[in-house]
Protein backbone atom coordinates (compact mmCIF):
# COMPACT_ATOMS: atom_id res chain seq x y z
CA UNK A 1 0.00 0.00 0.00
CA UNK A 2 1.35 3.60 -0.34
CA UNK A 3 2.17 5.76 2.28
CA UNK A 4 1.49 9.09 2.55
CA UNK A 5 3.23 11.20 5.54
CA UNK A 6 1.00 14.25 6.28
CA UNK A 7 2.35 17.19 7.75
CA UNK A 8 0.00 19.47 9.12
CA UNK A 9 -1.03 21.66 12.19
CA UNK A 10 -4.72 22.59 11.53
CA UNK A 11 -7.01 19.97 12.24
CA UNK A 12 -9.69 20.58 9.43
CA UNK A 13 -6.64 20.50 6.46
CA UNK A 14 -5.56 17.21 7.90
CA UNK A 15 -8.56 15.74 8.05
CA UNK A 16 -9.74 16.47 4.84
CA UNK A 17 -6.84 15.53 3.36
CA UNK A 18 -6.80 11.87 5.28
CA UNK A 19 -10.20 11.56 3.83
CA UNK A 20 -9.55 12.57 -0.24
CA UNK A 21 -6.30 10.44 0.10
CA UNK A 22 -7.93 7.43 2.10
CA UNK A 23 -10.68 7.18 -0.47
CA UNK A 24 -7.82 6.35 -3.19
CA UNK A 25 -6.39 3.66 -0.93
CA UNK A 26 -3.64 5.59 0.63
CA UNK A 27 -2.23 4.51 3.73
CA UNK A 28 -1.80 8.04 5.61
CA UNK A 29 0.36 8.96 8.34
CA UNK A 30 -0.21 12.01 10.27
CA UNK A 31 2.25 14.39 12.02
CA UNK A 32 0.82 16.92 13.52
CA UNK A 33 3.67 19.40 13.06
CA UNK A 34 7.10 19.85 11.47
CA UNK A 35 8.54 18.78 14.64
CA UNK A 36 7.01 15.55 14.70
CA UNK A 37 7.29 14.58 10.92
CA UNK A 38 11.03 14.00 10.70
CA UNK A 39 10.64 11.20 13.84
CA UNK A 40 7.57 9.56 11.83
CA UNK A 41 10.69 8.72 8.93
CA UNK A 42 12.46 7.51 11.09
CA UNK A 43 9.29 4.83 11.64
CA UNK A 44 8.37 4.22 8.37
CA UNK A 45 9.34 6.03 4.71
CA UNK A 46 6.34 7.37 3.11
CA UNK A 47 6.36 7.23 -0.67
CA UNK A 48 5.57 11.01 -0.65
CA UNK A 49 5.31 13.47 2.05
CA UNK A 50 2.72 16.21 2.09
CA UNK A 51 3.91 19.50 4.38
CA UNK A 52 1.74 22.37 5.17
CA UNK A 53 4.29 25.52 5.64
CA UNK A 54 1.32 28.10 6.42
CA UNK A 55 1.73 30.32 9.71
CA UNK A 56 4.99 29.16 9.47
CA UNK A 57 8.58 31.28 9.21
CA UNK A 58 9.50 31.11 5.56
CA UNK A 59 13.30 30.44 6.66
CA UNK A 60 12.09 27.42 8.85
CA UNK A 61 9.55 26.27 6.12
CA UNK A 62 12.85 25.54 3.50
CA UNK A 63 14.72 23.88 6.22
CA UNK A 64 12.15 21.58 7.41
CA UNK A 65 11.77 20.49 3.49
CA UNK A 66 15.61 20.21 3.03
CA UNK A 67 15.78 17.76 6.40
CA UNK A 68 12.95 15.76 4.77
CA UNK A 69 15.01 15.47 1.34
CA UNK A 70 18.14 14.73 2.99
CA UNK A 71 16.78 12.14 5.07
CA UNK A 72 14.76 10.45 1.86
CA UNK A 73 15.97 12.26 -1.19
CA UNK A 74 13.67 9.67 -3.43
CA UNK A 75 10.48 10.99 -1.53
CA UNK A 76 8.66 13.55 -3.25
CA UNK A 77 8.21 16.89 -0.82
CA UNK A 78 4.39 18.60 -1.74
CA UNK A 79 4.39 21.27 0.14
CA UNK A 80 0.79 23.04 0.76
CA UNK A 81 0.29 26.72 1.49
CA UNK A 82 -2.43 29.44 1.13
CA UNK A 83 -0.73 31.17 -1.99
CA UNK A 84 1.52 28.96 -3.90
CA UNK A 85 2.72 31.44 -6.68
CA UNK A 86 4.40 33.44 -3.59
CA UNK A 87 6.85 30.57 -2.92
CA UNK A 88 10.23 32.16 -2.51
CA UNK A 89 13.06 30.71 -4.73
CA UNK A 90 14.57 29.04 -1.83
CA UNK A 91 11.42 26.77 -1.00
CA UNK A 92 11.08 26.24 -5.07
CA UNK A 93 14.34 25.00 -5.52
CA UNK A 94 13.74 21.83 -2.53
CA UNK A 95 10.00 21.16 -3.15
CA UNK A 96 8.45 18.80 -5.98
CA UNK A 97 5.20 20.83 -6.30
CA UNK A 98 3.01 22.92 -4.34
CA UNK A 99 -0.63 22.54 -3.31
CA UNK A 100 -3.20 25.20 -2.88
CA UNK A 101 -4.68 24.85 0.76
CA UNK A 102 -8.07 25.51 -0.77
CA UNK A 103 -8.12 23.45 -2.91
CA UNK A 104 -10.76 20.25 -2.92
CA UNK A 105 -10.42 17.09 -2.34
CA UNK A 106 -10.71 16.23 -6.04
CA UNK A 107 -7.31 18.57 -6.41
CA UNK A 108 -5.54 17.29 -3.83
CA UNK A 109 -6.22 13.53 -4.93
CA UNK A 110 -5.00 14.39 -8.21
CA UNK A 111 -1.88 16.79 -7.24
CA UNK A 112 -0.96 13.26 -5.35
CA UNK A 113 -1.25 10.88 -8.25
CA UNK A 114 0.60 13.07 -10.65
CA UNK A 115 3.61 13.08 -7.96
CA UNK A 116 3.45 9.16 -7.60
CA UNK A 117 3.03 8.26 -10.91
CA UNK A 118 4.05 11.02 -13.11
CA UNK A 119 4.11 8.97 -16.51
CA UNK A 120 0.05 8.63 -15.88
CA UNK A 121 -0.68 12.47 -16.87
């Protein structure tokens, strides 16, 4: 089964996302914050990793994602915010893609399966 390591603070987010990616079989495992999500790899390696940087330091959004590339550089990094576009260079350059927060569960189901199996789109 895939695993799916879920990165995220705000209760609603997380929970909508467990239930979009759930629904397409995903195995997910939650963190609830940054702190937390490095320890879960040490538990298990997801086969992608989904990190919500919002309310966060932008500085301490880019080195969370660079610890979770060094520790599994295969593991795709989709990092979710509120604006996407405004992404600074420095969180560009270490992420795989970025997720609108609001988007739906239809979006977020499909931002997944283009990172897993990019040859399908």
């Amino acid at each position: 089964m895939t695993r799916i390591l879920l990165i995220e603070d705000e209760d609603r987010f997380r929970v909508d996302c467990r239930r979009a990616l759930e629904r397409d079989g995903y195995e997910v495992l939650d963190a609830p914050s940054a702190g937390v999500g490095p320890e879960q790899l040490d538990l298990q390696v997801p086969d992608l990793v989904i990190y919500d940087v919002q309310g966060q330091d932008p500085g301490e959004g880019v080195e969370v994602v660079k610890s979770l590339v060094n520790r599994c550089p295969r593991v795709p990094v989709l990092v979710a915010m509120d604006e996407p576009e405004s992404a600074s260079q420095s969180m560009r350059d270490v992420a795989d893609a970025f997720l609108r927060r609001s988007a739906g569960q239809r979006s977020i189901r499909d931002k997944v399966r283009r990172l897993l199996v990019p040859d399908s789109y």
